[in-house]
C-alpha atoms as a PDB file:
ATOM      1  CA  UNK A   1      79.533  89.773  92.126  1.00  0.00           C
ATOM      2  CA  UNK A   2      77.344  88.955  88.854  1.00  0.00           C
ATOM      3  CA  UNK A   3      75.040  85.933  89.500  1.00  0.00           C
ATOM      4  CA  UNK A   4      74.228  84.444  86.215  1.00  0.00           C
ATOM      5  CA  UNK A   5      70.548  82.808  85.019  1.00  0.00           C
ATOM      6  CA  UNK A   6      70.474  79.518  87.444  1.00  0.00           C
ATOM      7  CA  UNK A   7      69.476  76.226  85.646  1.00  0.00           C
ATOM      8  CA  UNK A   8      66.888  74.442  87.198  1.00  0.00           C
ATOM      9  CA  UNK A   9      67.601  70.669  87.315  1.00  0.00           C
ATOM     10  CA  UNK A  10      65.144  67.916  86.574  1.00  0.00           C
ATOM     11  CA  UNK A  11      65.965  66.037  90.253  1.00  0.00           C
ATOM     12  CA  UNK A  12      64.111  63.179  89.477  1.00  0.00           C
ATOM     13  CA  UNK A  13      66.373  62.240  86.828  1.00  0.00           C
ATOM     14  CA  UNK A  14      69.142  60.477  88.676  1.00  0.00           C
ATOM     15  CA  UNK A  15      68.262  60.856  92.082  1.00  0.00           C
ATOM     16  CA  UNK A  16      69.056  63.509  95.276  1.00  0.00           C
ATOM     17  CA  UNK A  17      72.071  65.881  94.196  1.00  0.00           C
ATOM     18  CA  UNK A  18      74.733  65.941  96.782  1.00  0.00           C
ATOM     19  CA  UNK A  19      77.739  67.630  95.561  1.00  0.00           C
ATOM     20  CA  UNK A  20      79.013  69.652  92.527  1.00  0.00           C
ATOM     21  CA  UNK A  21      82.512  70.345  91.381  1.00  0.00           C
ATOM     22  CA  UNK A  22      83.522  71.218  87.308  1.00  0.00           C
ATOM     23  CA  UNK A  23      85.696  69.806  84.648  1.00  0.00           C
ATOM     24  CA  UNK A  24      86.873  72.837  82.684  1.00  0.00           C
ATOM     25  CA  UNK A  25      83.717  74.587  81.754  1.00  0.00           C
ATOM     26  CA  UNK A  26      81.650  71.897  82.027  1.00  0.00           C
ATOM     27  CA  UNK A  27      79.150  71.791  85.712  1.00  0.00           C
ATOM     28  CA  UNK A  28      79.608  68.570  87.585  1.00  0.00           C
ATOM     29  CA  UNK A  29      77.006  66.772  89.467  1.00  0.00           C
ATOM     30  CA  UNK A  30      76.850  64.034  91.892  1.00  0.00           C
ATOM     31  CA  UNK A  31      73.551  62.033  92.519  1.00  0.00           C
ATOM     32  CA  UNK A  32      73.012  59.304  95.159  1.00  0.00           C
ATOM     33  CA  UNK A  33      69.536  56.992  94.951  1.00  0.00           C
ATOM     34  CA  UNK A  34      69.852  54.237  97.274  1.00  0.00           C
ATOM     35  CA  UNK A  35      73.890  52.995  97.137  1.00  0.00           C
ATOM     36  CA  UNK A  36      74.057  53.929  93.888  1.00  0.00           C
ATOM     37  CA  UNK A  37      75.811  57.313  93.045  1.00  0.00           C
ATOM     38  CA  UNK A  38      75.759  59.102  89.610  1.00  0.00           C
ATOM     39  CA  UNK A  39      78.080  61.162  88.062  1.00  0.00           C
ATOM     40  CA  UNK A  40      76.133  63.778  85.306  1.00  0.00           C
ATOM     41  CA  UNK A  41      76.775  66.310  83.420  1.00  0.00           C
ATOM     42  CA  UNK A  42      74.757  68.895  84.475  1.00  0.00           C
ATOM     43  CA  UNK A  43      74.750  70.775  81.134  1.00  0.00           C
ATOM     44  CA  UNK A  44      73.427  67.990  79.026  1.00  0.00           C
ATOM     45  CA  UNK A  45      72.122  65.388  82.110  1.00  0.00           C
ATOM     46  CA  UNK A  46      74.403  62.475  80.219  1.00  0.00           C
ATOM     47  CA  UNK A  47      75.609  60.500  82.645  1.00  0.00           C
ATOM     48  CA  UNK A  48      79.881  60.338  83.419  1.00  0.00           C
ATOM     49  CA  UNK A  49      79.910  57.405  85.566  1.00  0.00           C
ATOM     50  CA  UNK A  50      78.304  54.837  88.716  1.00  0.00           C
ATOM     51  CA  UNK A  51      79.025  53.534  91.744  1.00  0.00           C
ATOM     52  CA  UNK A  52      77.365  51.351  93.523  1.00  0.00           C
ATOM     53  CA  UNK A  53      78.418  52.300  97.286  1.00  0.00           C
ATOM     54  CA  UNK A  54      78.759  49.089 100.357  1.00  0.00           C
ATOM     55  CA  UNK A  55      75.574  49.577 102.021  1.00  0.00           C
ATOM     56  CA  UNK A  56      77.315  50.328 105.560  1.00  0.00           C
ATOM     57  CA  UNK A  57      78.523  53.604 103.318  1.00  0.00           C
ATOM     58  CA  UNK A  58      75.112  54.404 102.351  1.00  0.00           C
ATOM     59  CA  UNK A  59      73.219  53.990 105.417  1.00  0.00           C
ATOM     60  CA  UNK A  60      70.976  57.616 106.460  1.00  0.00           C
ATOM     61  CA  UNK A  61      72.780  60.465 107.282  1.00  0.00           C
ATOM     62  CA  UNK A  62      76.381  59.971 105.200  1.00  0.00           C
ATOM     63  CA  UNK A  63      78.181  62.678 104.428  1.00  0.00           C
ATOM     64  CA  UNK A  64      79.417  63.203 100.591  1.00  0.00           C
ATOM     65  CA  UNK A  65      81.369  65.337  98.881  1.00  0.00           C
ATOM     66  CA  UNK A  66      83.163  65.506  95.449  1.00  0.00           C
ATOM     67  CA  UNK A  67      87.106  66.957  94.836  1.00  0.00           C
ATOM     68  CA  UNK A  68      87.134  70.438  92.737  1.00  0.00           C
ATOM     69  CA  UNK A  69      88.530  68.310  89.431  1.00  0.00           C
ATOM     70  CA  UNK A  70      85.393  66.181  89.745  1.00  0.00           C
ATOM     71  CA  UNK A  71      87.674  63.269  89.659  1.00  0.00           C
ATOM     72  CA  UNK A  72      87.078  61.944  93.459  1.00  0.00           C
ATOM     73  CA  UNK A  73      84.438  61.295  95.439  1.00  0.00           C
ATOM     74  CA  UNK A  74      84.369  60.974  98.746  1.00  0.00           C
ATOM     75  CA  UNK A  75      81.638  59.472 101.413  1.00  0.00           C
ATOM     76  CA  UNK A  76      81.442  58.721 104.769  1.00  0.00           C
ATOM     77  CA  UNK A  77      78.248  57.196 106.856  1.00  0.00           C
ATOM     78  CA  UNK A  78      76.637  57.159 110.489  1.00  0.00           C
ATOM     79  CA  UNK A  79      78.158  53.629 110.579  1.00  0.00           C
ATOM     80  CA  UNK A  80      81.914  55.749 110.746  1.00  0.00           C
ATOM     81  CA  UNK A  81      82.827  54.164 107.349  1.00  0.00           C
ATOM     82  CA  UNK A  82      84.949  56.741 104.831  1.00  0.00           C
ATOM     83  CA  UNK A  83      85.381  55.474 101.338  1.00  0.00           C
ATOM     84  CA  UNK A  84      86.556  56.828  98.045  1.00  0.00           C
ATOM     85  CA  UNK A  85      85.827  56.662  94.526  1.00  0.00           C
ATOM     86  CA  UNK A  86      87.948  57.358  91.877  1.00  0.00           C
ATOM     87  CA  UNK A  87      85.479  57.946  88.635  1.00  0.00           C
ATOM     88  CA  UNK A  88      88.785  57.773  86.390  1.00  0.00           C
ATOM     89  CA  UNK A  89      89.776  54.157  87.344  1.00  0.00           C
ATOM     90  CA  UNK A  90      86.398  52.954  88.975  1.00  0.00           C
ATOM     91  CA  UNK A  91      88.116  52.116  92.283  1.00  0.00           C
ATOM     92  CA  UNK A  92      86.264  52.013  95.532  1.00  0.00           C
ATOM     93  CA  UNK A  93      88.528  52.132  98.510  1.00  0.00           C
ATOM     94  CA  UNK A  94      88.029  52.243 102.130  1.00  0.00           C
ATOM     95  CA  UNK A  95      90.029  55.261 103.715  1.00  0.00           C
ATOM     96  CA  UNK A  96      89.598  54.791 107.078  1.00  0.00           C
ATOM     97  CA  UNK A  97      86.636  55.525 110.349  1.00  0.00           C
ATOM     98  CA  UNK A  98      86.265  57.138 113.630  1.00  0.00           C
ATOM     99  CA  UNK A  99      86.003  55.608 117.059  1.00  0.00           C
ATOM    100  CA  UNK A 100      83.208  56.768 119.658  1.00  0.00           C
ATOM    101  CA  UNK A 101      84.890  58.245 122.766  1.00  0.00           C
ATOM    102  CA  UNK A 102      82.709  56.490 125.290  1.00  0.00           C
ATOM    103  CA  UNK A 103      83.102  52.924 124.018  1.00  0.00           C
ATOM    104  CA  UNK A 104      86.504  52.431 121.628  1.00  0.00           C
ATOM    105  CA  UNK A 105      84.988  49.434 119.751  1.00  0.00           C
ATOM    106  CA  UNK A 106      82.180  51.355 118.466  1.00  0.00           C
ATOM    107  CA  UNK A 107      82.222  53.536 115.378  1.00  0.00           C
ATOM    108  CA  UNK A 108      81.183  57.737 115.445  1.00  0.00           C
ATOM    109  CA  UNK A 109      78.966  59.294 112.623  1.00  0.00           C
ATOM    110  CA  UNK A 110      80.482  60.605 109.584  1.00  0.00           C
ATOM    111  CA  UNK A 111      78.915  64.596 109.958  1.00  0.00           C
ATOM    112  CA  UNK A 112      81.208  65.435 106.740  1.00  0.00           C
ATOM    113  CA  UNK A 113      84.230  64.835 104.423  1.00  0.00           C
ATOM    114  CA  UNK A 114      86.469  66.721 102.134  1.00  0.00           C
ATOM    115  CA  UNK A 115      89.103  65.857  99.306  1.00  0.00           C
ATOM    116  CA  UNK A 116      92.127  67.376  97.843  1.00  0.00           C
ATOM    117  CA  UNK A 117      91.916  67.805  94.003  1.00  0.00           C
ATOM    118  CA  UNK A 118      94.507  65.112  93.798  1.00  0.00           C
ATOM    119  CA  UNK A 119      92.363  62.698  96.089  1.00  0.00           C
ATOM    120  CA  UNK A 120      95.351  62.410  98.170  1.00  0.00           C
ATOM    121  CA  UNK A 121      94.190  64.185 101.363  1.00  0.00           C
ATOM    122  CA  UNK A 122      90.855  62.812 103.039  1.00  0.00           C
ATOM    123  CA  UNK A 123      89.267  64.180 105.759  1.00  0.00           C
ATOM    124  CA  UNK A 124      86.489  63.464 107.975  1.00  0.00           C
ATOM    125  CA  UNK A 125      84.504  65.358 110.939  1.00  0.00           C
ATOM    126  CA  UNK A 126      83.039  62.883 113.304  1.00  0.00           C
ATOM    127  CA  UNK A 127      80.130  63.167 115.902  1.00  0.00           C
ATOM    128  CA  UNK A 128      82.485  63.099 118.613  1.00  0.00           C
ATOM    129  CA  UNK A 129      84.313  66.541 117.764  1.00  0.00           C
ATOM    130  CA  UNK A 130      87.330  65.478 116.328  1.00  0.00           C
ATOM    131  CA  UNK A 131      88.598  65.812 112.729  1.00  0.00           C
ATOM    132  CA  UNK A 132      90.836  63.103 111.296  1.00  0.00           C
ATOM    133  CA  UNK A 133      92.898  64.069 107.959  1.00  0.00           C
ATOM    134  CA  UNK A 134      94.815  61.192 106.325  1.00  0.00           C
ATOM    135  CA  UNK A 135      97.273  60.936 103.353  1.00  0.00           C
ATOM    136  CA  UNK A 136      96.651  58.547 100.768  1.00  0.00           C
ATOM    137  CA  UNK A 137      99.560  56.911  99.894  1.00  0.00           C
ATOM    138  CA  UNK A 138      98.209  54.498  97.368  1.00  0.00           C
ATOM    139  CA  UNK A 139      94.478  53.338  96.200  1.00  0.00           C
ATOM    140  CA  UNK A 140      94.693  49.141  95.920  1.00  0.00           C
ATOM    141  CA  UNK A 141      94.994  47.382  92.858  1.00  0.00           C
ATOM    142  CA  UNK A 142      92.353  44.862  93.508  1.00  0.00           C
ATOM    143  CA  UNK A 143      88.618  46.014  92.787  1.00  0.00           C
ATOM    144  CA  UNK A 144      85.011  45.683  93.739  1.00  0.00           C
ATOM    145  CA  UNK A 145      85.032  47.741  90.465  1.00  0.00           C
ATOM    146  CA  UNK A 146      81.839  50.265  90.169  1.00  0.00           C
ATOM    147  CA  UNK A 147      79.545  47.565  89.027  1.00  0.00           C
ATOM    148  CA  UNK A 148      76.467  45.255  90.425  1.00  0.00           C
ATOM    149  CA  UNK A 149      73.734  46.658  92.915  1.00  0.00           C
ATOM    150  CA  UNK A 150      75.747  44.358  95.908  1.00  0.00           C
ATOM    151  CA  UNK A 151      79.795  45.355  95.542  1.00  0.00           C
ATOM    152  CA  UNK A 152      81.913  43.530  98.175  1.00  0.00           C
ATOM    153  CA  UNK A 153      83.355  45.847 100.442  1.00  0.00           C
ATOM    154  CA  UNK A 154      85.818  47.796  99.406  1.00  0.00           C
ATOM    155  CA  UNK A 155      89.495  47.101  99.469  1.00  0.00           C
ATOM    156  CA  UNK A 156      91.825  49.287 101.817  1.00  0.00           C
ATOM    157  CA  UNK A 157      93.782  52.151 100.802  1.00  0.00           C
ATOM    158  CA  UNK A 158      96.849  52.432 102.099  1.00  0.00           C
ATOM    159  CA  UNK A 159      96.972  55.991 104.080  1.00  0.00           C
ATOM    160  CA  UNK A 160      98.680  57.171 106.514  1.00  0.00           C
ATOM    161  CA  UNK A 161      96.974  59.329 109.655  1.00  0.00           C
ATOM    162  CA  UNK A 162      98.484  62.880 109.636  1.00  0.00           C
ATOM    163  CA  UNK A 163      95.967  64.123 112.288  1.00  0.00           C
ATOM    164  CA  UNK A 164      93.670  63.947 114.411  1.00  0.00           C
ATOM    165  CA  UNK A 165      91.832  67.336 115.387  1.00  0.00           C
ATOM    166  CA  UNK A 166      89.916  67.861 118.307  1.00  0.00           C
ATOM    167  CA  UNK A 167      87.469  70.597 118.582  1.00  0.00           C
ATOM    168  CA  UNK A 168      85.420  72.280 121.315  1.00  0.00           C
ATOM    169  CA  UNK A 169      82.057  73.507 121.248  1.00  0.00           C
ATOM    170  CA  UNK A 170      80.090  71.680 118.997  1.00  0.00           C
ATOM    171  CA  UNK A 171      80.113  69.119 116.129  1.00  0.00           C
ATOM    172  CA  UNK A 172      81.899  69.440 112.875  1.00  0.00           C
ATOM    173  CA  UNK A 173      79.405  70.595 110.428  1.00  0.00           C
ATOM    174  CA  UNK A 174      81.325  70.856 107.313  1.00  0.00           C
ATOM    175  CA  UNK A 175      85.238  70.817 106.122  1.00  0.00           C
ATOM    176  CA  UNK A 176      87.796  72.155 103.210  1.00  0.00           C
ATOM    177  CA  UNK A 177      91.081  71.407 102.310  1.00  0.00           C
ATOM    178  CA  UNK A 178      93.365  73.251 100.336  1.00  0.00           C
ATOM    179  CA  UNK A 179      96.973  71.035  99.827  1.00  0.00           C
ATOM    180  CA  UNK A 180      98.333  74.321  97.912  1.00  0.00           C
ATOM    181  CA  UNK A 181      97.890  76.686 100.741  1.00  0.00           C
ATOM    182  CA  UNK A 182      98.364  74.155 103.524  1.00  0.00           C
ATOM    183  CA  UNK A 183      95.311  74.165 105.328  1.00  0.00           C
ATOM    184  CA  UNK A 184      92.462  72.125 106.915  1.00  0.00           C
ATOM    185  CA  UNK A 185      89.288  74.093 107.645  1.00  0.00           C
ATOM    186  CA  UNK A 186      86.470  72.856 109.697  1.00  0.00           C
ATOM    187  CA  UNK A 187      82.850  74.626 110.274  1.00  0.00           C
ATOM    188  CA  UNK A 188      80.575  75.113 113.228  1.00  0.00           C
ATOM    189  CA  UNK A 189      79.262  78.365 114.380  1.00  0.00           C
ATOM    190  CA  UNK A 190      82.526  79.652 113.237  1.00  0.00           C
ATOM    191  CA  UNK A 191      85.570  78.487 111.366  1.00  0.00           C
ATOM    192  CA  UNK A 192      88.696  76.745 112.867  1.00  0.00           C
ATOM    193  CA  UNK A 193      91.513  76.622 110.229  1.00  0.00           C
ATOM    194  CA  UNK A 194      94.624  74.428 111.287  1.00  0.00           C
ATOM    195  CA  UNK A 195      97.448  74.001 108.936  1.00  0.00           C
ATOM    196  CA  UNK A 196      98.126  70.671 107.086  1.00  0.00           C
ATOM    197  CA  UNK A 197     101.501  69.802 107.698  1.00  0.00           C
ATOM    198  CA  UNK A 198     101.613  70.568 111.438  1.00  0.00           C
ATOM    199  CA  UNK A 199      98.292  70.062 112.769  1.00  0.00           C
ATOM    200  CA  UNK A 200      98.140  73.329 114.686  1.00  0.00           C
ATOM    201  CA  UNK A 201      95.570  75.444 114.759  1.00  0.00           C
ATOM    202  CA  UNK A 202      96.158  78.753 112.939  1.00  0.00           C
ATOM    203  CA  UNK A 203      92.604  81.125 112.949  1.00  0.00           C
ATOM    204  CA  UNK A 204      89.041  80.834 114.182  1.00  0.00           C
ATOM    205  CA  UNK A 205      87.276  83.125 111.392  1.00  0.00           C
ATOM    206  CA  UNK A 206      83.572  84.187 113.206  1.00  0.00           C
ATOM    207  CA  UNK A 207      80.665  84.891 111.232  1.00  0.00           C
ATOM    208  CA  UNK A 208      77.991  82.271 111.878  1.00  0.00           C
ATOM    209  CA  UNK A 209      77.299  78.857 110.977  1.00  0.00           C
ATOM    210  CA  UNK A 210      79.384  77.342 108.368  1.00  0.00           C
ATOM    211  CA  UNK A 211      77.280  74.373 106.622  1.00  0.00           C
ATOM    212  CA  UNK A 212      78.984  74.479 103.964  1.00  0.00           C
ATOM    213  CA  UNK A 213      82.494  75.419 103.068  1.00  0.00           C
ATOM    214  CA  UNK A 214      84.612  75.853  99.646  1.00  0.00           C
ATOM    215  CA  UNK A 215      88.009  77.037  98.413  1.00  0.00           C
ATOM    216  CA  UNK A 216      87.987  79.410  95.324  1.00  0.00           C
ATOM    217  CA  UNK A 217      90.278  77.568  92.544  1.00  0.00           C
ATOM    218  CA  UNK A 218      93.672  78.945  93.128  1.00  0.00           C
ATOM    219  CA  UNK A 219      93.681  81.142  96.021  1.00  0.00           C
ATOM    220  CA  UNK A 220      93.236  81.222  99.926  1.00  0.00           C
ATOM    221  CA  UNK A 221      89.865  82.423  99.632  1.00  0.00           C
ATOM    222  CA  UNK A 222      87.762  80.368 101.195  1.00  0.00           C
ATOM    223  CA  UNK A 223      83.644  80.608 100.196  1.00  0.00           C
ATOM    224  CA  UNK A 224      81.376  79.674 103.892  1.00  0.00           C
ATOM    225  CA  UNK A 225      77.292  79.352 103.545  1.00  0.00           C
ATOM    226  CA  UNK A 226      75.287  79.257 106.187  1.00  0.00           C
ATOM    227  CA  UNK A 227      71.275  79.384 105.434  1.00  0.00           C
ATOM    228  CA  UNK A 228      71.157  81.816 102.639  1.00  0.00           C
ATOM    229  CA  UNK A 229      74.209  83.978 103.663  1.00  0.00           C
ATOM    230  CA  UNK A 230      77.438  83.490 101.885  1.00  0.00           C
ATOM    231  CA  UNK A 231      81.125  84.759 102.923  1.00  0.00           C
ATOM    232  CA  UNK A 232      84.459  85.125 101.438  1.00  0.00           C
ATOM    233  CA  UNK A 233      87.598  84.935 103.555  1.00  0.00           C
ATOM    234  CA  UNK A 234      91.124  85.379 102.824  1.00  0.00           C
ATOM    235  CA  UNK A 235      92.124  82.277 105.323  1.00  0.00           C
ATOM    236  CA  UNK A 236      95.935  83.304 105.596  1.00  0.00           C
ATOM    237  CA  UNK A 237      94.983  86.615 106.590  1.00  0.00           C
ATOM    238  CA  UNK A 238      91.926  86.015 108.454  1.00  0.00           C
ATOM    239  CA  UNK A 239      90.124  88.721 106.894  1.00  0.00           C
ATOM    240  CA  UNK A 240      86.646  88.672 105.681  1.00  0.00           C
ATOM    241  CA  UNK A 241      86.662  89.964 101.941  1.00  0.00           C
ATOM    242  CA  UNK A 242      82.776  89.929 101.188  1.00  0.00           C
ATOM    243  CA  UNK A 243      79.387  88.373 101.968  1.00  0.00           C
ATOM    244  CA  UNK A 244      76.296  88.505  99.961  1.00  0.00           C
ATOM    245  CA  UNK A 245      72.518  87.028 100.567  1.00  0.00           C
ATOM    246  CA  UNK A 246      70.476  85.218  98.554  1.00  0.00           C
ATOM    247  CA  UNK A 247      66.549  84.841  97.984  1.00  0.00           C
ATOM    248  CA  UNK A 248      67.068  81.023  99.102  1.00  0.00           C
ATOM    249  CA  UNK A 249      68.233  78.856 101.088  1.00  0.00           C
ATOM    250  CA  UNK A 250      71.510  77.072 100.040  1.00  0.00           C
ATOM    251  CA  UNK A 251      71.054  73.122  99.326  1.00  0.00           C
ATOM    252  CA  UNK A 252      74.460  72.316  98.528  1.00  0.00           C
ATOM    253  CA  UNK A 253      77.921  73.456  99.756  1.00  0.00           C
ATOM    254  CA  UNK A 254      79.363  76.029  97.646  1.00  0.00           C
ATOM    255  CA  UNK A 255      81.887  74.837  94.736  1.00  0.00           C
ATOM    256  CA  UNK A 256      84.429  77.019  92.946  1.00  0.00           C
ATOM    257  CA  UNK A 257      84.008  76.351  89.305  1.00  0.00           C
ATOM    258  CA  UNK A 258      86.955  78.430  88.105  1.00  0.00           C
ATOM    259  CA  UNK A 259      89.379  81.480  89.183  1.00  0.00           C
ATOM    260  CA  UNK A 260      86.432  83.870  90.702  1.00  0.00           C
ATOM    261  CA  UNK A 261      83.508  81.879  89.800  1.00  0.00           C
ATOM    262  CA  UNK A 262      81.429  79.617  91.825  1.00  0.00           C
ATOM    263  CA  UNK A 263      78.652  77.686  92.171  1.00  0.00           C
ATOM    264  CA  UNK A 264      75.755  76.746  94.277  1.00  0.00           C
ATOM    265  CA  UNK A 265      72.403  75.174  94.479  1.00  0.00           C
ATOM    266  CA  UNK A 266      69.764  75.787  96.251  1.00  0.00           C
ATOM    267  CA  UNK A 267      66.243  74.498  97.708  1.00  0.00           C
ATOM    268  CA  UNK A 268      64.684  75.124  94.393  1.00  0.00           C
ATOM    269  CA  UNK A 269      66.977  72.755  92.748  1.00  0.00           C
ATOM    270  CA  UNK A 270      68.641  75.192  90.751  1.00  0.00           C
ATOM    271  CA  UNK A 271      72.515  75.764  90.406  1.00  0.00           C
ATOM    272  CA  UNK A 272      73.424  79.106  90.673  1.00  0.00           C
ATOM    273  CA  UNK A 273      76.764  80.524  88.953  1.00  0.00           C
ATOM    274  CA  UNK A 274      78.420  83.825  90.485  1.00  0.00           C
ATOM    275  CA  UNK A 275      81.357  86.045  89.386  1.00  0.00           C
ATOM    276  CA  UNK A 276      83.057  87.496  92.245  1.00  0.00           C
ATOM    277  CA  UNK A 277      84.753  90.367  92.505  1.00  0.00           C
ATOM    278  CA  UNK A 278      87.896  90.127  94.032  1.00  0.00           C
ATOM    279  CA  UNK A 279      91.504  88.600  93.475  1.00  0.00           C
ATOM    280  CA  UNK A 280      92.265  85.461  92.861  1.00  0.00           C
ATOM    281  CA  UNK A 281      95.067  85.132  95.227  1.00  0.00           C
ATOM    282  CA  UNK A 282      96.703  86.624  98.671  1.00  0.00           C
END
């Protein structure tokens, strides 16, 4: 693989960045200061589009991440609250939350989230070791449109639940879905893939922690970081293709910016662009 110049970004611009996704050839960032999340441009720093997030959403310790298309975003918070934001339309819409295992009334931390390109899968991975996936069947017509500092919470989505996922051993630490492949993938100290229609569980991939985990653009290659490490697996196969290490530690979880190219950033605050050499498919 070929890692081109990084760019370093000026972070005090719009705030912490928490994901990053691309629109053609264009780098997509994600900000969040306070409630309020910013989508930039990370070539030019112009800013796409706000949202101003309920504040249960945006308490400490949400998870966030952003759909490969840049067109969703997706956030759920230690209060067990998952919403999504469509930065097309400006809708805000409540997905759906988790339920503590010891007492059913009260809600489990968000620990992370993923979104199909089409924003029509949502998952979650809660504190309690399970992994719920929904469909979305339809975002609501009604808005607390992206606008004010104090939105009214956000309007329910109608999904359905396709699954809930229970896992042993540990907390979900990260998650990727891939709706053209058919599969759910969910990282601790190693990766559980279960397929998206059934539910069952099809590999456990080892190779150390998985904090962050990314599909490359049209394939079953899945990208997993983990410190400063970084692996490529063929998830069908279950074979590991290639791992590399960096000189720092990984910030953000890994995006695929196009066939065999992704992206990363790391504590420096500088995205990082690689080439990869291998196919683009199974």
């Amino acid at each position: 693989m070929d890692l081109s110049a990084p760019v370093r970004l000026r972070r005090h611009t719009h705030g912490a960045l928490v994901s990053i996704a691309s629109i053609d050839h264009d780098r997509i960032g994600f900000f969040r200061n306070g409630n309020v999340i910013k989508k930039v441009n990370l070539e030019t720093l112009s800013l796409l589009g706000v949202a101003y997030i309920p504040a249960a959403t945006a308490a400490a310790g949400s998870a966030e991440t952003s759909s490969p298309n840049a067109r969703f975003f997706v956030s759920g918070s230690s209060t067990g609250v998952v919403v999504i934001w469509d930065t097309v339309t400006g809708m805000i819409a409540d997905v759906g939350h988790g339920l503590g295992t010891k007492d059913p009334r009260v809600l489990d931390a968000v620990q992370c989230v993923a979104v199909t390109e089409d924003g029509r899968v949502v998952a979650a991975g809660f504190w309690n070791s399970v992994v719920r996936v929904w469909k979305i069947h339809e975002l609501p017509k009604r808005l607390s449109r992206s606008s004010g500092r104090r939105p009214k919470p956000p309007a329910k989505a109608m999904v359905q639940l396709l699954h809930t996922l229970r896992m042993e051993g540990g907390s979900p630490l990260s998650l990727a879905l891939n709706a053209e492949f058919g599969f759910v993938l969910c990282g601790t100290n190693r990766i559980l893939a279960w397929d998206l229609q059934t539910g069952e569980l099809r590999h456990t991939l080892m190779g150390g922690t998985a904090f962050h985990i990314g599909f490359i653009a049209g394939s079953p290659h899945v990208i997993v970081s983990g410190g400063n490490t970084v692996r490529i697996w063929n998830v069908i196969t279950g074979e590991e293709l290639a791992s590399f290490t960096l000189d720092t530690m990984i910030r953000t979880g890994v995006s695929s910016f196009a066939q065999n190219r992704l992206g990363l950033v790391d504590w420096n605050g500088r995205v990082q662009t690689f080439r990869l050499q291998c196919p683009a498919s199974a």
